[in-house]
N, C-alpha and C. Protein backbone atom coordinates (compact mmCIF):
# COMPACT_ATOMS: atom_id res chain seq x y z
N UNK A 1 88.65 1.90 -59.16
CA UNK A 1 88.15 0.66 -59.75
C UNK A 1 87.41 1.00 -61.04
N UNK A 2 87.74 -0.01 -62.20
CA UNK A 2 87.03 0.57 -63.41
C UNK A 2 85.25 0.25 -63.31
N UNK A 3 84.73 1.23 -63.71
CA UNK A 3 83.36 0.49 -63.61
C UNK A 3 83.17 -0.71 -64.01
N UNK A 4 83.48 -0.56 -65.13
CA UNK A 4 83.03 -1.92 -66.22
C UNK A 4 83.56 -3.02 -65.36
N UNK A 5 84.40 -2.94 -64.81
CA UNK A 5 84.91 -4.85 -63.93
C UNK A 5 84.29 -4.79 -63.01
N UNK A 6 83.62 -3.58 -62.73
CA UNK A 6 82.68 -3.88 -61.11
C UNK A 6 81.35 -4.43 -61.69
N UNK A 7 80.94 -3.60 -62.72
CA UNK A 7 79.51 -4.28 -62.81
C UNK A 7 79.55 -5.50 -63.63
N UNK A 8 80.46 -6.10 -64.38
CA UNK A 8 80.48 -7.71 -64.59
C UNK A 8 80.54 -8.24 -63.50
N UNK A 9 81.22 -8.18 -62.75
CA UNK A 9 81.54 -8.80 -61.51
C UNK A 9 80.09 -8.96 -60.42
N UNK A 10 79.58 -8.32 -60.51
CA UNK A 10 78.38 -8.02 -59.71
C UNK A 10 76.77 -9.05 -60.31
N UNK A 11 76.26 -9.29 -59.56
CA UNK A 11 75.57 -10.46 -59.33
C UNK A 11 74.12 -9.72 -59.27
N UNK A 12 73.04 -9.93 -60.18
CA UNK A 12 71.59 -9.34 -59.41
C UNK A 12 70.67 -10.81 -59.45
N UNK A 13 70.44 -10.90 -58.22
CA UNK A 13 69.40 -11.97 -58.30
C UNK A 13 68.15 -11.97 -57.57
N UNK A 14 67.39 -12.91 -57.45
CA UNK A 14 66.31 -12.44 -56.49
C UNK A 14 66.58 -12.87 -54.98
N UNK A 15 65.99 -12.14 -54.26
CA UNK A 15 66.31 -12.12 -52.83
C UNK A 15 65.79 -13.33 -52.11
N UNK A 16 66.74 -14.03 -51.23
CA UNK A 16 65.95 -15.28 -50.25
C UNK A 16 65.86 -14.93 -48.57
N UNK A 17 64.93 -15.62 -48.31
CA UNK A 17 64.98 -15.26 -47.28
C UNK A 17 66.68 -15.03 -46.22
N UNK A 18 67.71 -16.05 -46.88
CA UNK A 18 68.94 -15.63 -45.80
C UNK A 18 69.13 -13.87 -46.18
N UNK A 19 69.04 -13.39 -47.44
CA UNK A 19 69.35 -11.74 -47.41
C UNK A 19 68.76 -11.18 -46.86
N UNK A 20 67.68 -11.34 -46.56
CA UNK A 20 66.47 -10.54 -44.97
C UNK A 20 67.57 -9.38 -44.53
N UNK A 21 68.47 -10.07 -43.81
CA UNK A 21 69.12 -9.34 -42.80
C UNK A 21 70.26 -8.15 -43.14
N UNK A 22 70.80 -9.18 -44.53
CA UNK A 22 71.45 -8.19 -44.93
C UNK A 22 71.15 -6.89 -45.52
N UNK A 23 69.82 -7.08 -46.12
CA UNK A 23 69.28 -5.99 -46.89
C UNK A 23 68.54 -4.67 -45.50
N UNK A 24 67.99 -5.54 -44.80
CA UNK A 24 67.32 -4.70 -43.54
C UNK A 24 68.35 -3.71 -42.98
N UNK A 25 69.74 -3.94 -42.86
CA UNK A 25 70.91 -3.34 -42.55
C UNK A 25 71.55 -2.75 -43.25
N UNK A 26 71.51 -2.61 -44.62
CA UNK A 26 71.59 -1.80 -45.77
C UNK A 26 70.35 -0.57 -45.47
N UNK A 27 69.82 -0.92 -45.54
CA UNK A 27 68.33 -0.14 -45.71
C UNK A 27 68.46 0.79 -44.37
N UNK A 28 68.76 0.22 -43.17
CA UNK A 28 68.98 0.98 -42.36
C UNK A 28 70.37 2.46 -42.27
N UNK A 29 71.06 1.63 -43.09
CA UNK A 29 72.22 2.70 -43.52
C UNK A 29 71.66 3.88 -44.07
N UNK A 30 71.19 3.65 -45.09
CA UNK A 30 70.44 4.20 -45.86
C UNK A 30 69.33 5.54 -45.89
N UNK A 31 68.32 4.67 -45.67
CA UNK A 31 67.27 5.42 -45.14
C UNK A 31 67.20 6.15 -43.98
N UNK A 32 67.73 6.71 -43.60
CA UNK A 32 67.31 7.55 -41.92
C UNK A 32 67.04 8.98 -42.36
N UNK A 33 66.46 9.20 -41.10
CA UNK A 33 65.65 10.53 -40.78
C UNK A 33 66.87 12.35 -41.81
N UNK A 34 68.27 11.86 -41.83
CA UNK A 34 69.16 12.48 -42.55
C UNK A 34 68.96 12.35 -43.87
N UNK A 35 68.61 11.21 -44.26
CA UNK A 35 68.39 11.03 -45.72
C UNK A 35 67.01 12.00 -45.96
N UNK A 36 66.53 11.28 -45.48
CA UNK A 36 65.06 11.98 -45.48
C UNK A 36 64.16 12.48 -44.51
N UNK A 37 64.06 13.87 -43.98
CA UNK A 37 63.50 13.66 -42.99
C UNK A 37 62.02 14.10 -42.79
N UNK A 38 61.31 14.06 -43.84
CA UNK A 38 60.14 14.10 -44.07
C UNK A 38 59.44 12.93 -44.74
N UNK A 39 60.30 11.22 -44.67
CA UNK A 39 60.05 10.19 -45.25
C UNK A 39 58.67 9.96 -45.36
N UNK A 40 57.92 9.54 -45.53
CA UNK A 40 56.57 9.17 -45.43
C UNK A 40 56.38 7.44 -45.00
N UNK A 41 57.67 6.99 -45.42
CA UNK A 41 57.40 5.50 -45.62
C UNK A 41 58.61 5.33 -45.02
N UNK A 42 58.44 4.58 -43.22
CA UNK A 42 59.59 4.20 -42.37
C UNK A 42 59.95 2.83 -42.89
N UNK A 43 61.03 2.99 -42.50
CA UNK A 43 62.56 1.51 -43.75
C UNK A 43 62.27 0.91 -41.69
N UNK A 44 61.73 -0.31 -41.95
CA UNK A 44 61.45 -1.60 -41.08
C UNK A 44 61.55 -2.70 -41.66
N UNK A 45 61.22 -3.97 -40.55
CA UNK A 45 61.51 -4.81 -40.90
C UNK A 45 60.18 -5.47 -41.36
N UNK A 46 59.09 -4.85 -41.75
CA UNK A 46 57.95 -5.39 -41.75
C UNK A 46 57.51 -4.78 -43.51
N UNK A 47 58.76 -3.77 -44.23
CA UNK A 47 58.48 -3.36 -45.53
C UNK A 47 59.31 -4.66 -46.07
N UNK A 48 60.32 -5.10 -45.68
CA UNK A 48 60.76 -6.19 -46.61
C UNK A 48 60.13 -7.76 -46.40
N UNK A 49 60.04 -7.49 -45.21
CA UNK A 49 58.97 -9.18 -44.97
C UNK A 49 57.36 -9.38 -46.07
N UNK A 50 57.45 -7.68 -45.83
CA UNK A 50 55.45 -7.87 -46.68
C UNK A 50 55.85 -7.69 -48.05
N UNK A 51 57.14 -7.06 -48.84
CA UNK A 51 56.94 -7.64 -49.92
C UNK A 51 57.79 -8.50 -50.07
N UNK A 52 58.49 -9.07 -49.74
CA UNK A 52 58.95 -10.82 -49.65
C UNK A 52 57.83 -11.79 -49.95
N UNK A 53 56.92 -11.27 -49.01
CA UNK A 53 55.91 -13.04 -48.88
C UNK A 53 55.32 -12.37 -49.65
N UNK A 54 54.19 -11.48 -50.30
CA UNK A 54 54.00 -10.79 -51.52
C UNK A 54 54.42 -10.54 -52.82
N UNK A 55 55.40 -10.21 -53.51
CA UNK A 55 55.99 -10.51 -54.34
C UNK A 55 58.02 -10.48 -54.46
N UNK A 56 58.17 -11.84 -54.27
CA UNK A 56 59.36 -12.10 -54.28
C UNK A 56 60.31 -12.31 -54.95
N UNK A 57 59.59 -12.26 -56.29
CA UNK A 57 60.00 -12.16 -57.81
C UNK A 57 60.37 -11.11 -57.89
N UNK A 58 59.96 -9.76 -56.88
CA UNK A 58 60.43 -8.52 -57.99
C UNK A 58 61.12 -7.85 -56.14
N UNK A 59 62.10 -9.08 -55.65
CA UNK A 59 62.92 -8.63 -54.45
C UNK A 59 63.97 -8.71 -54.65
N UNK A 60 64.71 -7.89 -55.24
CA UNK A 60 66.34 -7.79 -55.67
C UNK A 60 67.28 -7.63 -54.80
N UNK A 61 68.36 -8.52 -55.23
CA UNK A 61 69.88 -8.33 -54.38
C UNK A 61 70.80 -8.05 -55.47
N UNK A 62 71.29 -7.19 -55.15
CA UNK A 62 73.31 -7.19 -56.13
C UNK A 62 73.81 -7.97 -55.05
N UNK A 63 74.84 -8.66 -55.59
CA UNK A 63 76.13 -8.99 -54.76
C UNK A 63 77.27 -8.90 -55.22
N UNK A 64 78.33 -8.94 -54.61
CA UNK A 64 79.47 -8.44 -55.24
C UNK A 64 80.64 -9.29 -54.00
N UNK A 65 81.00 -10.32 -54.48
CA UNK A 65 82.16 -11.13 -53.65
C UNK A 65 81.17 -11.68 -52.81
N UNK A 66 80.16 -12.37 -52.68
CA UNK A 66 79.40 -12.95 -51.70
C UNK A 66 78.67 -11.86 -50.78
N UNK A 67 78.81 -10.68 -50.68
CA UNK A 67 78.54 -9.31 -50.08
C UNK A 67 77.13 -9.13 -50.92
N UNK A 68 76.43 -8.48 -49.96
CA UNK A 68 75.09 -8.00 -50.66
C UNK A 68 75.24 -6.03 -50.87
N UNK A 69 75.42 -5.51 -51.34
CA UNK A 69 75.43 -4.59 -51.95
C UNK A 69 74.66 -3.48 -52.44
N UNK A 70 73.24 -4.41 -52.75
CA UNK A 70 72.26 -2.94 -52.94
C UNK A 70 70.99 -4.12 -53.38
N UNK A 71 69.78 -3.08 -53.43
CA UNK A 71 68.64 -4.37 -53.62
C UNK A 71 67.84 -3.30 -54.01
N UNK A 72 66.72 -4.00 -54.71
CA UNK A 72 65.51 -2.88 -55.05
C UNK A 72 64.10 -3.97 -54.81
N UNK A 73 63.40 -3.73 -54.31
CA UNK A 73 62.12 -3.99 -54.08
C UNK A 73 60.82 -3.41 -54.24
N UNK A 74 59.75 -4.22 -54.86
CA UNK A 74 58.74 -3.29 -55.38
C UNK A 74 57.89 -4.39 -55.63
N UNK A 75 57.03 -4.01 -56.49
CA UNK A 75 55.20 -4.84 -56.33
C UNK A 75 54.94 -4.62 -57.31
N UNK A 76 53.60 -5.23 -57.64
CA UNK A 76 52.54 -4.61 -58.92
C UNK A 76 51.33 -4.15 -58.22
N UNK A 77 50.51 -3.32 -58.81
CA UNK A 77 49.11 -2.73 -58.34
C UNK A 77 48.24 -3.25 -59.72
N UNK A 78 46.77 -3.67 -59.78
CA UNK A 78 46.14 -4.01 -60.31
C UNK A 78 44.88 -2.73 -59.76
N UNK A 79 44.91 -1.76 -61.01
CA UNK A 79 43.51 -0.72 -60.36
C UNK A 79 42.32 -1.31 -60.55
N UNK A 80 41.36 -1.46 -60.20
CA UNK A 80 39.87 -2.03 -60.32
C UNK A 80 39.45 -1.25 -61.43
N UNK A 81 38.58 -1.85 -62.77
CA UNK A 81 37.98 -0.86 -63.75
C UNK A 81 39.12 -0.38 -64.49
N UNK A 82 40.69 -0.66 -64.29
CA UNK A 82 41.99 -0.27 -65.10
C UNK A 82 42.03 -1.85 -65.99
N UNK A 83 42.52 -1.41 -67.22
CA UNK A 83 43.11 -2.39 -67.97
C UNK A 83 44.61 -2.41 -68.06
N UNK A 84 45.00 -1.22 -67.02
CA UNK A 84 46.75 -1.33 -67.07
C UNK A 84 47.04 -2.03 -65.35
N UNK A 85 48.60 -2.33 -65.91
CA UNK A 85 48.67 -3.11 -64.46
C UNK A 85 49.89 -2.25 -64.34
N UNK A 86 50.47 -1.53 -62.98
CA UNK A 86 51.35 -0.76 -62.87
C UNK A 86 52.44 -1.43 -61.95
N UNK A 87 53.66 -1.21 -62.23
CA UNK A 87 54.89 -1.87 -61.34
C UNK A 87 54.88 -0.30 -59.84
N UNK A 88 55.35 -0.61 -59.24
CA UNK A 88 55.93 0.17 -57.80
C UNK A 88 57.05 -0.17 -57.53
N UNK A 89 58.13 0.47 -57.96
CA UNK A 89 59.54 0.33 -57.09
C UNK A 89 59.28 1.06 -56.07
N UNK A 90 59.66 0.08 -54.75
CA UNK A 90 59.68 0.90 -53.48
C UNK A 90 60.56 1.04 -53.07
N UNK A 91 61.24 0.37 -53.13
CA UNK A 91 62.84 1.18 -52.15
C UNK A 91 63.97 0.62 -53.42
N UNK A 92 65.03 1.18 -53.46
CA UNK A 92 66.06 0.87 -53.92
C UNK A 92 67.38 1.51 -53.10
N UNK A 93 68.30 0.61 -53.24
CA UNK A 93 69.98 1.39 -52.15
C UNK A 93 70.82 0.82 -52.39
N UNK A 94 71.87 1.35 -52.50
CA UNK A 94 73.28 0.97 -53.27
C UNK A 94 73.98 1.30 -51.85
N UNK A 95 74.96 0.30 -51.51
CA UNK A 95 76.01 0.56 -50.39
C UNK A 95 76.79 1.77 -50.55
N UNK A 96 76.68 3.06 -49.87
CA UNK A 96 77.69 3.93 -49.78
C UNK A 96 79.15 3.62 -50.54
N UNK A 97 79.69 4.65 -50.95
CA UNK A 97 81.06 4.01 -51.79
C UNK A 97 81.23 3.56 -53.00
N UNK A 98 79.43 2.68 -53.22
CA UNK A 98 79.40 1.65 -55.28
C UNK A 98 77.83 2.81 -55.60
N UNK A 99 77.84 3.29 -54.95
CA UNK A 99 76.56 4.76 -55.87
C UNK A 99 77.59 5.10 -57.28
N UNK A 100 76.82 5.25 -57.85
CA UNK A 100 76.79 5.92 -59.59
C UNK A 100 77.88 4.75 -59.78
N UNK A 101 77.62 3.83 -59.39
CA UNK A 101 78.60 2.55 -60.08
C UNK A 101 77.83 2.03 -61.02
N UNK A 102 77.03 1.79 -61.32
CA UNK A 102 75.65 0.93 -61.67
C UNK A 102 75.51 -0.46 -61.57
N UNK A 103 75.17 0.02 -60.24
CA UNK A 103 74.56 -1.28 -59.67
C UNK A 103 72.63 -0.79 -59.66
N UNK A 104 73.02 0.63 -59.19
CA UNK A 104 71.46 0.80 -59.27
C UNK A 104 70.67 0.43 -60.38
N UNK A 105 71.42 1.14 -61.62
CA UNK A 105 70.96 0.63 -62.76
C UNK A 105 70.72 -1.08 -62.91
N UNK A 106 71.81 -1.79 -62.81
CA UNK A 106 71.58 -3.07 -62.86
C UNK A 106 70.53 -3.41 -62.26
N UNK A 107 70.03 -3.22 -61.09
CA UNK A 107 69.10 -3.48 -60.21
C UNK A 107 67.84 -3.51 -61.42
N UNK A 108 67.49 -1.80 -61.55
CA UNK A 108 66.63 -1.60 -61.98
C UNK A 108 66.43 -2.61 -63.25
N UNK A 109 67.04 -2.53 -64.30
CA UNK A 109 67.27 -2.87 -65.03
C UNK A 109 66.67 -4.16 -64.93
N UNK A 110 66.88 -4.56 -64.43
CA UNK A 110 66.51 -6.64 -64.14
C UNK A 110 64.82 -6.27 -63.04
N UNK A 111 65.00 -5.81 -62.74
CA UNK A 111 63.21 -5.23 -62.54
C UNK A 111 62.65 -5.24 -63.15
N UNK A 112 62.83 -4.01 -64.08
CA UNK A 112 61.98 -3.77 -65.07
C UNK A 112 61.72 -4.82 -66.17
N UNK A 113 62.67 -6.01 -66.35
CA UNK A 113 62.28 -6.77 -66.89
C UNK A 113 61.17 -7.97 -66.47
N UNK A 114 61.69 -8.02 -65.15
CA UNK A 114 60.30 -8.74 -64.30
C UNK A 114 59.35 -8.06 -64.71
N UNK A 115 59.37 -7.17 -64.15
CA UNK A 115 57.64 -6.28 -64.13
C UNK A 115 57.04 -6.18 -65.74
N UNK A 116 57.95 -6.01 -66.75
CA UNK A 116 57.47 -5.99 -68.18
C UNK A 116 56.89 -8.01 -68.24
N UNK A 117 57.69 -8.76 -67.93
CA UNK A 117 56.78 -10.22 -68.11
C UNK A 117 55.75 -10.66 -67.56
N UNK A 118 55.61 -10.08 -65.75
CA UNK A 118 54.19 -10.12 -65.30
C UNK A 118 52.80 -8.92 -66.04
N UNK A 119 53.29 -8.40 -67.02
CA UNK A 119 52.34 -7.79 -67.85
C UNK A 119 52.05 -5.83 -67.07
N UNK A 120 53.09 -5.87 -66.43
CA UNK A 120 53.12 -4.04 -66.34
C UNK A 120 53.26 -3.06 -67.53
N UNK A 121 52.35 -1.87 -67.33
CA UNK A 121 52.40 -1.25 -68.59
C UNK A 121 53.35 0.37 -67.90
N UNK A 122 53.26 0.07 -66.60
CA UNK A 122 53.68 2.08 -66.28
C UNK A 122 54.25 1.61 -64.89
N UNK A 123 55.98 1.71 -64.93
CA UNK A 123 56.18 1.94 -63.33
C UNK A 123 56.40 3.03 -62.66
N UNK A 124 56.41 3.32 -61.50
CA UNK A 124 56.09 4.22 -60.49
C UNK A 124 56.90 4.39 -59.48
N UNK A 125 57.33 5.60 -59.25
CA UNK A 125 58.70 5.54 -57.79
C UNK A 125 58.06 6.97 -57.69
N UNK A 126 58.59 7.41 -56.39
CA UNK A 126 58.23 8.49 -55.47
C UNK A 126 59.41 8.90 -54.78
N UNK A 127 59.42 10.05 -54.57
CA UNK A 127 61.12 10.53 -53.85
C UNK A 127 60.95 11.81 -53.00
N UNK A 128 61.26 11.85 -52.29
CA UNK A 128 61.02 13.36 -51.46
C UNK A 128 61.33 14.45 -53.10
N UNK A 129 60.83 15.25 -52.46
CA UNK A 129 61.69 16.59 -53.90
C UNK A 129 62.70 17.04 -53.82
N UNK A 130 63.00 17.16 -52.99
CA UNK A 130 64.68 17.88 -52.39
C UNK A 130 65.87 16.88 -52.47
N UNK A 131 65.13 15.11 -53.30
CA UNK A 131 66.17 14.19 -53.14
C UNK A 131 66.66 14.09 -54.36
N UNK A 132 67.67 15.21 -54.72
CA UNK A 132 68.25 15.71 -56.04
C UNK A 132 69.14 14.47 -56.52
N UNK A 133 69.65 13.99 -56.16
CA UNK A 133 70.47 12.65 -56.53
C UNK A 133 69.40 11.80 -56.86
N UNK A 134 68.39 11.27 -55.96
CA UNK A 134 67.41 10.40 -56.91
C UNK A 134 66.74 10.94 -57.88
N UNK A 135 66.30 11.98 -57.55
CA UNK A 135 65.33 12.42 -59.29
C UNK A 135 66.20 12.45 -60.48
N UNK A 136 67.61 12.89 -59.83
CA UNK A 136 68.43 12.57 -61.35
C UNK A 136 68.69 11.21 -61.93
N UNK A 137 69.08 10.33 -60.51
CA UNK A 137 68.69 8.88 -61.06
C UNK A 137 67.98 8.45 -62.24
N UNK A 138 66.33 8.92 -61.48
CA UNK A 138 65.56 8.18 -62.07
C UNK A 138 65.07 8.58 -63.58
N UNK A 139 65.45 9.95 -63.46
CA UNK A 139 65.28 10.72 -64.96
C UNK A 139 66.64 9.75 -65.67
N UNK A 140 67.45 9.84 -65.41
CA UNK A 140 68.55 8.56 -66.64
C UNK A 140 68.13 7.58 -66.96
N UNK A 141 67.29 6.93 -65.81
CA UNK A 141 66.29 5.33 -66.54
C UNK A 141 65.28 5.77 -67.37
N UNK A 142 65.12 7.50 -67.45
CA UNK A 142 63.49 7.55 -68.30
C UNK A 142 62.50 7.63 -67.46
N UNK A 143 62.69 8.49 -66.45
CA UNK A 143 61.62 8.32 -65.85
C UNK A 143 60.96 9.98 -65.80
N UNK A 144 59.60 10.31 -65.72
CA UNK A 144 59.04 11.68 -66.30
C UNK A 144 58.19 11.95 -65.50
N UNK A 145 58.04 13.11 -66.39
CA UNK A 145 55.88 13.52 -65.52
C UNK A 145 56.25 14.04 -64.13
N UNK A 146 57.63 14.67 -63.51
CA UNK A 146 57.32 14.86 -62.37
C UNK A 146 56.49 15.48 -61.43
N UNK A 147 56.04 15.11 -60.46
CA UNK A 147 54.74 15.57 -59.98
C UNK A 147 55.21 15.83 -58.11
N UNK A 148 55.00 16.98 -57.91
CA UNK A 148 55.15 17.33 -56.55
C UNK A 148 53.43 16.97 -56.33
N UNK A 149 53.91 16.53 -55.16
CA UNK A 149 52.61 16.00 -54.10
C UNK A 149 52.15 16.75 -52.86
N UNK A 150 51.22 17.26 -52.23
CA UNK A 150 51.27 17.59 -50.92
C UNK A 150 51.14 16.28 -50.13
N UNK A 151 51.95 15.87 -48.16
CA UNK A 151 52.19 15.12 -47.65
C UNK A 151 52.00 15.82 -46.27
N UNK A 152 51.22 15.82 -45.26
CA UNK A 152 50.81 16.27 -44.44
C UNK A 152 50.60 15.10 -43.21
N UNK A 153 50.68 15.96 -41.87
CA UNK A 153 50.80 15.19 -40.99
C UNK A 153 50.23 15.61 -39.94
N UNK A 154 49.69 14.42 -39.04
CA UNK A 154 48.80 15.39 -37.95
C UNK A 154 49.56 14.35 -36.69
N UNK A 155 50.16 14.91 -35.78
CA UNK A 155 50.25 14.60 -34.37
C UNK A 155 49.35 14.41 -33.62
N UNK A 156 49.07 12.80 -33.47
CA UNK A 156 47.89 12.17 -32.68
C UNK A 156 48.62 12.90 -30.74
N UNK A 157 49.57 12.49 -30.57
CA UNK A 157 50.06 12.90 -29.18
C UNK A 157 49.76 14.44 -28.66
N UNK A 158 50.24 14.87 -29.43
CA UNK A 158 49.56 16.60 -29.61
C UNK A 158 48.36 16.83 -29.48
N UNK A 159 47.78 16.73 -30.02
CA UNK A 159 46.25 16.85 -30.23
C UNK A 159 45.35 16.23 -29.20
N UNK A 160 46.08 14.74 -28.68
CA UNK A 160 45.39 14.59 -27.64
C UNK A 160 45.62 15.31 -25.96
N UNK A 161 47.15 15.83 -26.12
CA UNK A 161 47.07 16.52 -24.75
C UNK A 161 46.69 17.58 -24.93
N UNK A 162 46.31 18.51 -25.88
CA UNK A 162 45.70 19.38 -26.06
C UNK A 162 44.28 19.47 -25.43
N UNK A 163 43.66 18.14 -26.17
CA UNK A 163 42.41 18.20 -25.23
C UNK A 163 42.29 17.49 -23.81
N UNK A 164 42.93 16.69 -23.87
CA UNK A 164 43.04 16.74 -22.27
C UNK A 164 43.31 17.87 -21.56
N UNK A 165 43.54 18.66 -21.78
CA UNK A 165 44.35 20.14 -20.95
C UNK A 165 43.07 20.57 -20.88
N UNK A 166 41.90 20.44 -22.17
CA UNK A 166 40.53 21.40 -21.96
C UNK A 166 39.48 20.77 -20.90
N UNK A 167 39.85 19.25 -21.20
CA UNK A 167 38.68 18.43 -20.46
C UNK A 167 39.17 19.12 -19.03
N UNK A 168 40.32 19.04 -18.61
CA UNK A 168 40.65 19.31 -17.07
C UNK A 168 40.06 20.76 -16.46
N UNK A 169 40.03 21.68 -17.67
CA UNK A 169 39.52 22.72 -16.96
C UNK A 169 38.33 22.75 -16.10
């Protein structure tokens, strides 16, 4: 398929509540423990509901033949004592099969124009490091400064039979 007739063809709009389901099931494709298995941020049904009723302006759908296809969702942050207001893309996903089609781009693309009219000066995405396909992504939109993070985790279950094992002694 030529690109160019896929991405005319392709639809980005903002998300209503009937795409809920479709996108939650995308996302589930998507996101799993294979993709990432050091995620920090579990793909539920309670990340697209809270930024739905939160900001729903910047809740994207592609569609493509009435089909939902890929979506990007994200927020603004307002820092206290900041005079900048920063965008957050939080998730973005393209249906298996239309990757490097640009749809992602489209997505983004129509984001970033939201987020530039609600008055954002710097947006922000996060990616495991090892998620070599997205950092290349996001470096083609211009995106920089990469910054490895430490992400650490403590096992509440662990820790508590641990001490239970001492109390019993």
């Amino acid at each position: 398929m030529n690109k160019d007739v896929f991405t005319d063809d392709l639809d980005i709009r903002q998300m209503t509540i009937d795409d809920m389901a479709a996108v939650f099931h995308l996302g589930e494709l998507l996101f799993t423990s294979d993709f990432s298995p050091s995620m920090y941020r579990t793909w539920d049904e309670y990340e697209i509901t809270t930024l739905f009723n939160s900001d729903s302006e910047l809740c994207l759908v592609a569609e493509l033949d009435g089909e939902i296809v890929g979506f990007a969702l994200g927020t603004t942050v307002d820092k206290q004592h900041s005079a900048w207001k920063y965008g957050y893309l939080v998730w973005i996903g393209v249906r298996p099969g239309l990757q490097k089609g640009g749809t992602g781009q489209k997505l983004f693309n129509e984001l970033r124009v939201r987020m530039k009219e609600q008055g954002v000066r710097m947006i922000i995405i996060d990616t495991d490091a090892d998620n070599e396909a997205g950092i290349h992504f996001f470096k083609k939109l211009g995106f920089g400064h990469i910054q490895e993070h430490v992400y650490m985790t403590l096992n509440l279950s662990r820790s508590h039979k641990k001490k239970k094992k001492k109390e019993s002694k």
